[in-house]
C-alpha atoms as a PDB file:
ATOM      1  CA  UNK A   1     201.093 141.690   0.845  1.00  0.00           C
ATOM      2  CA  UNK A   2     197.567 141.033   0.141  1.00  0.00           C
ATOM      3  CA  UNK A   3     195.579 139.822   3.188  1.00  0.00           C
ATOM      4  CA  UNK A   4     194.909 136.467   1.617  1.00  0.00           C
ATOM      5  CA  UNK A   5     198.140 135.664   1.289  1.00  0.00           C
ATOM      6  CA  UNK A   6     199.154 136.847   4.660  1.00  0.00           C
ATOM      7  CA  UNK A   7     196.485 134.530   6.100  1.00  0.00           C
ATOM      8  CA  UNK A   8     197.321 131.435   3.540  1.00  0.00           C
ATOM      9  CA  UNK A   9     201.444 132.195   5.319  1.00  0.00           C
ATOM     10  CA  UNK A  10     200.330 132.550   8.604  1.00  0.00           C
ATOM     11  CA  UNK A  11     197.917 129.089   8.612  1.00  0.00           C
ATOM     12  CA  UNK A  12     201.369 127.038   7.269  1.00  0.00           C
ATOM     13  CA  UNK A  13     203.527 128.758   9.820  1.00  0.00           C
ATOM     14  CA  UNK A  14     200.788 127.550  12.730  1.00  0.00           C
ATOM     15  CA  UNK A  15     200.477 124.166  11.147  1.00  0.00           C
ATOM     16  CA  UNK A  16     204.535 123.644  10.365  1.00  0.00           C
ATOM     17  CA  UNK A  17     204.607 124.798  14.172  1.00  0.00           C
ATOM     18  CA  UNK A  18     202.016 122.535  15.551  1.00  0.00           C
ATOM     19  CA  UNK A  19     203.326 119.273  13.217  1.00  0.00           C
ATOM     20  CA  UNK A  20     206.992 119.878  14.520  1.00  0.00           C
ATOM     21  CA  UNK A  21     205.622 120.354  18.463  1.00  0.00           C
ATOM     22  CA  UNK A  22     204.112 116.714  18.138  1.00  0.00           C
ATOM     23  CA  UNK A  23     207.050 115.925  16.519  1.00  0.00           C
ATOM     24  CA  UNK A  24     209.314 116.801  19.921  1.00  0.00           C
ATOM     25  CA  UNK A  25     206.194 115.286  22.085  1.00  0.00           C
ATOM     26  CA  UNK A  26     206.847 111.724  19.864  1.00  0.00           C
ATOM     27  CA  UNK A  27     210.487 111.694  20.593  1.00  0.00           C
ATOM     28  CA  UNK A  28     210.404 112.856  23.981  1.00  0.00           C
ATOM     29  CA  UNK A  29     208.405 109.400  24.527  1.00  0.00           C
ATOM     30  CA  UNK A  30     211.204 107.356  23.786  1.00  0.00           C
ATOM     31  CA  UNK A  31     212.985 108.414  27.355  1.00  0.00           C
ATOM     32  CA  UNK A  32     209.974 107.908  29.346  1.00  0.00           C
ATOM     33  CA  UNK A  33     210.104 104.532  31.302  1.00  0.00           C
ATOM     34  CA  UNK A  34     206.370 104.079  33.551  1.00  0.00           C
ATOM     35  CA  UNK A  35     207.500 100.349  34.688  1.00  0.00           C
ATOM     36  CA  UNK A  36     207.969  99.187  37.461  1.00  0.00           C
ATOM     37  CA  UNK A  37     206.650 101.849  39.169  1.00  0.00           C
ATOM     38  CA  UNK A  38     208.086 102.296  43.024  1.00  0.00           C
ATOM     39  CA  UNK A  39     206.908 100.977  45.805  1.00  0.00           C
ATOM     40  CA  UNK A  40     204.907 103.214  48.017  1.00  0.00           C
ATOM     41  CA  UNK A  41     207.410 103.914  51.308  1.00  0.00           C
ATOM     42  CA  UNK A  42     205.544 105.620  54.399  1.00  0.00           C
ATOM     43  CA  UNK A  43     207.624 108.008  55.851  1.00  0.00           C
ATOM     44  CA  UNK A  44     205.268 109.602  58.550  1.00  0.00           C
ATOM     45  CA  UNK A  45     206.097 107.800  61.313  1.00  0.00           C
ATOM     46  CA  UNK A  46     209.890 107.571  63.052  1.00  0.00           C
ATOM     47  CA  UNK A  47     211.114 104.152  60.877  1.00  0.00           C
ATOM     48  CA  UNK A  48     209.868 103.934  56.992  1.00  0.00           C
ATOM     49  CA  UNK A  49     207.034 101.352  56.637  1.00  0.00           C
ATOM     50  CA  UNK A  50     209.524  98.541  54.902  1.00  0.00           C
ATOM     51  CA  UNK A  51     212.146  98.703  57.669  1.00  0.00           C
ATOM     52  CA  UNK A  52     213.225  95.570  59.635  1.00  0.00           C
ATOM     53  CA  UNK A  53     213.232  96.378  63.243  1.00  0.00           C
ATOM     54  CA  UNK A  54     215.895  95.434  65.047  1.00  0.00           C
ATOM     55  CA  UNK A  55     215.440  97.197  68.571  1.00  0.00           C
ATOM     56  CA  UNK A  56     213.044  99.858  69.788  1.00  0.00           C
ATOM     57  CA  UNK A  57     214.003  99.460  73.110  1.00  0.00           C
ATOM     58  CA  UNK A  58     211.615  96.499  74.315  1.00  0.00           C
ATOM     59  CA  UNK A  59     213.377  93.213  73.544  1.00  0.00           C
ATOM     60  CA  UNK A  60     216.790  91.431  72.148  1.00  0.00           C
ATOM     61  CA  UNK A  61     214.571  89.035  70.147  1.00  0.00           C
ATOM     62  CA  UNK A  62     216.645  90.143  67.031  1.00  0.00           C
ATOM     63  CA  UNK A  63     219.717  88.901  68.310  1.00  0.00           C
ATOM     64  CA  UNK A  64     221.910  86.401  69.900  1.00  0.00           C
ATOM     65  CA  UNK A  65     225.223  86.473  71.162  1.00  0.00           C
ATOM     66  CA  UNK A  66     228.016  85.710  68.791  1.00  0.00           C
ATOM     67  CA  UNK A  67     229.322  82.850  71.118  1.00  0.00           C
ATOM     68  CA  UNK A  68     225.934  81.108  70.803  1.00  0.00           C
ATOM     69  CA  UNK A  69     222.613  81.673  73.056  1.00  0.00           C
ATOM     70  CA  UNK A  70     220.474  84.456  73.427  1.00  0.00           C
ATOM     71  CA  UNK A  71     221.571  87.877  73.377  1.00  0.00           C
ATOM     72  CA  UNK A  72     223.846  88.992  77.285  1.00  0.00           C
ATOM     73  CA  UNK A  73     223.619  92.729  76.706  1.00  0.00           C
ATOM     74  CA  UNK A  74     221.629  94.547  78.998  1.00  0.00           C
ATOM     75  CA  UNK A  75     218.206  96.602  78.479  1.00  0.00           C
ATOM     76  CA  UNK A  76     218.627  99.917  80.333  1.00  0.00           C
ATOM     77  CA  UNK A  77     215.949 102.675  80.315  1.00  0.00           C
ATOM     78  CA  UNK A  78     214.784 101.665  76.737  1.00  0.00           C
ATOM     79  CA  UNK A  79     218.490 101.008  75.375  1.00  0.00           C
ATOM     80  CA  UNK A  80     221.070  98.143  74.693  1.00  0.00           C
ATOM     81  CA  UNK A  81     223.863  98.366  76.551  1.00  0.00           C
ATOM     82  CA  UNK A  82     227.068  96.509  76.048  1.00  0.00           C
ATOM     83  CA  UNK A  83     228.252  94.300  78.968  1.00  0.00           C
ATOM     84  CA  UNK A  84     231.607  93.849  79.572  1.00  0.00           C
ATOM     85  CA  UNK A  85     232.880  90.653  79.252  1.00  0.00           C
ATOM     86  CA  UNK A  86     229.703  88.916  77.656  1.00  0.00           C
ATOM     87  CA  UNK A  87     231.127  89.081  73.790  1.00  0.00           C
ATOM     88  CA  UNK A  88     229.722  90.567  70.848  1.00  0.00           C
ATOM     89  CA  UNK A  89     226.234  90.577  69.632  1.00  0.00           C
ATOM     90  CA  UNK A  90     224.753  89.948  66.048  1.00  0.00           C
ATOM     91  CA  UNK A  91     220.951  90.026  64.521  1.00  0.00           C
ATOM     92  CA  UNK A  92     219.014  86.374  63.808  1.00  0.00           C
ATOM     93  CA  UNK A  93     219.110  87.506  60.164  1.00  0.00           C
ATOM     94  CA  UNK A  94     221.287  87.992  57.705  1.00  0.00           C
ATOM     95  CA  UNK A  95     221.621  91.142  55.120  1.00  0.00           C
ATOM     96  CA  UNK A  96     223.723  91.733  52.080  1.00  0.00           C
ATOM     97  CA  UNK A  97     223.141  95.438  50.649  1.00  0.00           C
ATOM     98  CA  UNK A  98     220.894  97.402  53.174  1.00  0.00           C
ATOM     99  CA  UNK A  99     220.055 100.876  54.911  1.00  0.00           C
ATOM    100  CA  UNK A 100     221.027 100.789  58.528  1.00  0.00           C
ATOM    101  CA  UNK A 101     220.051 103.404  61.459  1.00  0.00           C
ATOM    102  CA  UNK A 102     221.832 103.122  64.822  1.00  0.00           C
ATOM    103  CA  UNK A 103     221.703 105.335  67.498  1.00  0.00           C
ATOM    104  CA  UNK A 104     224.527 105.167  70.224  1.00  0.00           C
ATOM    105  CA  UNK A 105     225.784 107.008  73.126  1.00  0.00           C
ATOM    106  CA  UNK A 106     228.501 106.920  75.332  1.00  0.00           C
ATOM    107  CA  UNK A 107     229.155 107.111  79.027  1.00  0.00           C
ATOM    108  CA  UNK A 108     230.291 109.992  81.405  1.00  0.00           C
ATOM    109  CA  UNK A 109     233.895 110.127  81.049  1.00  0.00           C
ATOM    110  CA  UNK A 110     235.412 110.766  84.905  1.00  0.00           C
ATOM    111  CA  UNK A 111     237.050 113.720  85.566  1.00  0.00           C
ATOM    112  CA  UNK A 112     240.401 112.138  87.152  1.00  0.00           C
ATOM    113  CA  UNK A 113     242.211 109.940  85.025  1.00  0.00           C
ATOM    114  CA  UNK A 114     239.659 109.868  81.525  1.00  0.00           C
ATOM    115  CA  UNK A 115     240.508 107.471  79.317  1.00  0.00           C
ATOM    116  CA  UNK A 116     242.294 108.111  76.306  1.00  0.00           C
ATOM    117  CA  UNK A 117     242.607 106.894  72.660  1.00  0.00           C
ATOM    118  CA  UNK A 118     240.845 103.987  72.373  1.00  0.00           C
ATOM    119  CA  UNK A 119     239.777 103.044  75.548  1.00  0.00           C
ATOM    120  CA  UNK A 120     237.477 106.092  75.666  1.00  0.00           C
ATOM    121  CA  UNK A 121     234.422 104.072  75.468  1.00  0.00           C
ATOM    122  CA  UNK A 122     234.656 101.895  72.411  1.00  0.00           C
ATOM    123  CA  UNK A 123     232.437  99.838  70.125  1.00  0.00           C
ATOM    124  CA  UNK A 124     231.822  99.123  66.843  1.00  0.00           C
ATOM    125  CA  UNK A 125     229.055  98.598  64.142  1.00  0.00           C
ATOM    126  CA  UNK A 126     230.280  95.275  62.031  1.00  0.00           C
ATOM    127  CA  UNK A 127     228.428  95.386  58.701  1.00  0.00           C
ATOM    128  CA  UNK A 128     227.827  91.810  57.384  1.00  0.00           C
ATOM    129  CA  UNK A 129     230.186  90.940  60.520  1.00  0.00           C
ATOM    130  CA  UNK A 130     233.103  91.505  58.686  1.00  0.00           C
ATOM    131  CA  UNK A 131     233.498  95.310  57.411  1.00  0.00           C
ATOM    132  CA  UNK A 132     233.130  97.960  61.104  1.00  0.00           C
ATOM    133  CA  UNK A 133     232.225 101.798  61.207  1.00  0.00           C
ATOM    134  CA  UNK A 134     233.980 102.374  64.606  1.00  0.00           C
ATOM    135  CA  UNK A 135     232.302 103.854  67.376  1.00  0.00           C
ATOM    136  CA  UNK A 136     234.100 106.272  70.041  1.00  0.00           C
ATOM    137  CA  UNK A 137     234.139 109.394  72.269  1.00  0.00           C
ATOM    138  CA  UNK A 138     235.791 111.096  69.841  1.00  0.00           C
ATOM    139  CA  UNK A 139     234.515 114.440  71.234  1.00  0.00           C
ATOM    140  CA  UNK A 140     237.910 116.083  71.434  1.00  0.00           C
ATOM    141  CA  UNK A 141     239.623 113.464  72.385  1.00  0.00           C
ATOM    142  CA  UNK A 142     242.293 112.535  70.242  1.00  0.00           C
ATOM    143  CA  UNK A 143     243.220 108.774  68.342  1.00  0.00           C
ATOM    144  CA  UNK A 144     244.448 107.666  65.434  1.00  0.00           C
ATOM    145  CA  UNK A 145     242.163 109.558  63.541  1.00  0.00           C
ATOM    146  CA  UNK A 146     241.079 106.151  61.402  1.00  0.00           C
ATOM    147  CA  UNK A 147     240.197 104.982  64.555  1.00  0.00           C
ATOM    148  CA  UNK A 148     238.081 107.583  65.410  1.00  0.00           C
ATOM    149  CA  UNK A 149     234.428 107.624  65.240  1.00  0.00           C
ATOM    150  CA  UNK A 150     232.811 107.800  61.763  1.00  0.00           C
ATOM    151  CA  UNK A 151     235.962 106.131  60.429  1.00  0.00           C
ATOM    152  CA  UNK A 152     235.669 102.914  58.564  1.00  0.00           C
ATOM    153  CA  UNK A 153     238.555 101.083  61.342  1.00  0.00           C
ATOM    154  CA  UNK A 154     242.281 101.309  60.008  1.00  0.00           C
ATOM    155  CA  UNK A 155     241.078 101.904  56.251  1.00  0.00           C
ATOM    156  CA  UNK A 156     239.459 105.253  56.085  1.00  0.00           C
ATOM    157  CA  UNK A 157     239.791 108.622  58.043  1.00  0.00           C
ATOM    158  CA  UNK A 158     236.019 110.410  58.277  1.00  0.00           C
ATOM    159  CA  UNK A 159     235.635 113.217  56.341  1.00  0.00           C
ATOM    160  CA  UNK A 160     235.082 115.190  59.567  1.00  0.00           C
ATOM    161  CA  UNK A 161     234.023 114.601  63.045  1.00  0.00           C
ATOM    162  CA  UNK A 162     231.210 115.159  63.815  1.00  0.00           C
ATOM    163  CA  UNK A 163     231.081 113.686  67.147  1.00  0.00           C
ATOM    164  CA  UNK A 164     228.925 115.051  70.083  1.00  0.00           C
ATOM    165  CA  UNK A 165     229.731 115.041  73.686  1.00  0.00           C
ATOM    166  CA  UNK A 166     229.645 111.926  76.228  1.00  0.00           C
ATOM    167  CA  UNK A 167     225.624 111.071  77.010  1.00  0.00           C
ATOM    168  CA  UNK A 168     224.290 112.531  74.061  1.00  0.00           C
ATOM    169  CA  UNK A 169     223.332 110.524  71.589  1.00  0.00           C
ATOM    170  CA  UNK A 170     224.656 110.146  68.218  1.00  0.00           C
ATOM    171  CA  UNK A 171     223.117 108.899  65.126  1.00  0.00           C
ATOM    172  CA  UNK A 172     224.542 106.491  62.410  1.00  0.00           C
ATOM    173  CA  UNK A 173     223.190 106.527  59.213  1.00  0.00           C
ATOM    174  CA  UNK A 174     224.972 104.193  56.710  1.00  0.00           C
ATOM    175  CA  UNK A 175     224.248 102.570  53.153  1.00  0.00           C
ATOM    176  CA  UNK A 176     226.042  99.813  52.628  1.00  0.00           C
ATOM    177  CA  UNK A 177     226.398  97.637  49.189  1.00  0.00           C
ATOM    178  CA  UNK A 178     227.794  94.471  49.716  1.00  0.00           C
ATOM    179  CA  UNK A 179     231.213  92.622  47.658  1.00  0.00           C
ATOM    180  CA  UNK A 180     230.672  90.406  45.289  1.00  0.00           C
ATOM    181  CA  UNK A 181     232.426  87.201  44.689  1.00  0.00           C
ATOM    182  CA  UNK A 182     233.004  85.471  41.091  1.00  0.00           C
ATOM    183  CA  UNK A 183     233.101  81.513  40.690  1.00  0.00           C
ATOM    184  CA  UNK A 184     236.681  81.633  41.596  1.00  0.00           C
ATOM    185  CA  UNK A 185     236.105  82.917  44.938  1.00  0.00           C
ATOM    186  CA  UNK A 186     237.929  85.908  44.182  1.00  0.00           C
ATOM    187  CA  UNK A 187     236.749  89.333  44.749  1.00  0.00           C
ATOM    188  CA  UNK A 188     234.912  90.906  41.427  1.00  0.00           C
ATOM    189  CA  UNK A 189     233.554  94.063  43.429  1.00  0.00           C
ATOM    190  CA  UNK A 190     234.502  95.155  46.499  1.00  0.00           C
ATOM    191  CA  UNK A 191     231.836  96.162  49.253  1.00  0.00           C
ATOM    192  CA  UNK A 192     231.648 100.365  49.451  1.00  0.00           C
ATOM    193  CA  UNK A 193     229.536 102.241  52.335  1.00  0.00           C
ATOM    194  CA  UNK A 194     228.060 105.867  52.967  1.00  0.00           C
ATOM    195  CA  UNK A 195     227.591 107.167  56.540  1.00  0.00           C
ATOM    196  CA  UNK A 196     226.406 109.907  57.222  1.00  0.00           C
ATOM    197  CA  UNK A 197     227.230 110.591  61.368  1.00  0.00           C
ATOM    198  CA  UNK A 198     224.806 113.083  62.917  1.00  0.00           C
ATOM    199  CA  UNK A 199     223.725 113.901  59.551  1.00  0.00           C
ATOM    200  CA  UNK A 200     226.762 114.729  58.670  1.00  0.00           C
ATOM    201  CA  UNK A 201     228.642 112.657  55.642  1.00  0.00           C
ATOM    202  CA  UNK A 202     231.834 111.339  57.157  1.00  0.00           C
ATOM    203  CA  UNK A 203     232.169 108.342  54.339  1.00  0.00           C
ATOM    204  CA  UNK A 204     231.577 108.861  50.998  1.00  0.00           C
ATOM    205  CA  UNK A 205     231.354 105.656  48.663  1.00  0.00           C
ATOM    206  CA  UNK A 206     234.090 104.475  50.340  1.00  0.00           C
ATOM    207  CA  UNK A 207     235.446 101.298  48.744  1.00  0.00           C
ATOM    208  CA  UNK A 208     235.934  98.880  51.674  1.00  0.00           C
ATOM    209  CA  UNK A 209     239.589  97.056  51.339  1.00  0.00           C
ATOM    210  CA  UNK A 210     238.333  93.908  52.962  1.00  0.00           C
ATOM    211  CA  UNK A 211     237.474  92.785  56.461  1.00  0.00           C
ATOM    212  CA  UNK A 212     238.285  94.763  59.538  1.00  0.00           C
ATOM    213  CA  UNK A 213     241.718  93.888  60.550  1.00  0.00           C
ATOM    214  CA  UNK A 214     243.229  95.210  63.790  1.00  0.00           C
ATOM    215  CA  UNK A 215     246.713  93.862  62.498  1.00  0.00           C
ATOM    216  CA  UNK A 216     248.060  94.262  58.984  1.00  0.00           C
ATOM    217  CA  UNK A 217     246.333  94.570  55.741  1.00  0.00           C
ATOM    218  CA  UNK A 218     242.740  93.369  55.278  1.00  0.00           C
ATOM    219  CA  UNK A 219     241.910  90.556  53.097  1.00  0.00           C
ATOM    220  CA  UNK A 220     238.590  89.409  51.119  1.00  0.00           C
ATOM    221  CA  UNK A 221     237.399  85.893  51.220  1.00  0.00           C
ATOM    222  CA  UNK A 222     234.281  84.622  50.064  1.00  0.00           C
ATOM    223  CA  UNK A 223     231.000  85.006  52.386  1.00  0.00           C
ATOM    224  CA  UNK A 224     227.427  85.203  51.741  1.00  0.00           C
ATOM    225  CA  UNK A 225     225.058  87.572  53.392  1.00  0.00           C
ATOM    226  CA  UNK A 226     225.481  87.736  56.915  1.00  0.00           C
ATOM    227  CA  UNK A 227     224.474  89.532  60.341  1.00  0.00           C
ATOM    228  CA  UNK A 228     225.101  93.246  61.501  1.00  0.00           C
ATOM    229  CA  UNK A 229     227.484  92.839  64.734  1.00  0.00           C
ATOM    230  CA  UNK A 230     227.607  95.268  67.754  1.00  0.00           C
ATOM    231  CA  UNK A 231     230.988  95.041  69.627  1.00  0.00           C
ATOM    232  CA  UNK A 232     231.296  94.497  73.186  1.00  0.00           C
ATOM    233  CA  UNK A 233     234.749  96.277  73.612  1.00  0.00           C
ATOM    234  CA  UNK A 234     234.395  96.139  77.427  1.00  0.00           C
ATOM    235  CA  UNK A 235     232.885  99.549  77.751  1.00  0.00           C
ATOM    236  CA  UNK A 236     228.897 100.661  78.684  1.00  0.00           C
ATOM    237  CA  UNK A 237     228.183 102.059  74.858  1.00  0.00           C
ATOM    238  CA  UNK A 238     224.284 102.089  74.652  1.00  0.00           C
ATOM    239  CA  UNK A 239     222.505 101.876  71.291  1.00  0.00           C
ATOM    240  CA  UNK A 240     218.682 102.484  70.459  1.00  0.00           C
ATOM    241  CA  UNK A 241     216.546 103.016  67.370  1.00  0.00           C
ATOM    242  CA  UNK A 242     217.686 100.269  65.440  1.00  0.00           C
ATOM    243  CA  UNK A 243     216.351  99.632  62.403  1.00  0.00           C
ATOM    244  CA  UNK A 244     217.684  98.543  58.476  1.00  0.00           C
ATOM    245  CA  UNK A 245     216.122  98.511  55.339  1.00  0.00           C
ATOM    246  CA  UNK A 246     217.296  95.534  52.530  1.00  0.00           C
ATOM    247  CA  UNK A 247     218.381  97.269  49.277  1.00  0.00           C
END
């Protein structure tokens, strides 16, 4: 093949090439979306930079008692303990989908006559009051095992326990989407959580039946956004490190 030619095939090979290249670049376009771009999260520190605080260990400011009046829970070496007898507690504000990060820990359990089941130090994390990732020694100890800790209470069993011993503390990490409600009233999507428990995923997009019932089947009704509850189930559960982010 003469050289010309050669050259003449070559340059509309490089140029076929180069047109078909720009080509790709044009439609790749079409899938690239540059609005709105994200929000800027620090992450240096122990909470992210857009999390509500809800305790670090210095006041109950964020909450009040469910009964009405400030807050009866006790602050004890930079925790929040629960107080027997003084009722649940709830935060000032109200959240519909959100982040949340609790840190809890139960007491010693004695060695003569421990507690079993559920009276081995119990509490609860009440999402939008309503919907409660249980908490509990469940450190081999055995329950009902959707009672146990990590367990979304009576509707579903963790995926494992990952539970660490009595005075260590334990970490709850839990993303939450809230139900929504249609003009009826009725139910049109029903609330679903993650937790992760130690770091460990023990709920996985669950879909949440309805409220927390201790008796019978759990039913939806119609609620707006609303407060995260700690129970006061008449044992010294402490929790720390509280902090949510709105979704």
């Amino acid at each position: 093949m003469p050289a010309m030619k050669k050259l003449l095939i070559l340059g509309l090979w490089a140029a076929a090439s180069a047109a078909c290249a720009q080509s790709d670049y044009d439609k790749s376009k079409a899938t690239e979306v540059y609005t709105p771009v994200p929000k800027a999260v620090d992450t240096t520190g122990p909470v992210p930079s857009d999390a509500v605080i809800l305790f670090d260990g210095g006041n109950l400011v964020s909450w009040e008692a469910v009964k009405g009046g400030p807050a009866p829970w006790k602050l004890v070496d930079g925790a929040l303990e629960a107080t027997k007898g003084t009722g649940d507690i709830r935060t000032k504000q109200s959240f519909c989908d959100v982040q949340l990060h609790v840190e809890w820990m139960t007491p010693a359990v004695p060695a003569q006559n421990a507690p079993t089941g559920q009276a081995r130090n119990n509490s609860g994390v009440f999402l939008q009051e309503r919907y409660e990732v249980q908490v509990l020694d469940s450190y081999q100890a055995g329950t009902y095992v959707n009672g146990q800790a990590g367990s979304v209470y009576k509707q579903s069993v963790p995926l494992v326990n990952a539970s660490r011993p009595p005075q260590t503390w334990q970490t709850y990490d839990i993303i939450y989407k809230a139900p929504k409600f249609d003009s009826a009233g009725q139910v049109s999507e029903k609330a679903r959580v993650t937790v992760l428990h130690n770091g460990v995923v023990v709920q996985n997009g669950f879909e949440i039946a309805g409220p927390t019932a201790w008796i019978g089947h759990p039913l939806y009704e119609k609620h707006d956004c609303a407060p995260i509850k700690l129970q006061d189930h008449g044992d010294a559960v402490r929790f720390r490190n509280i902090w949510v982010r709105p979704l």
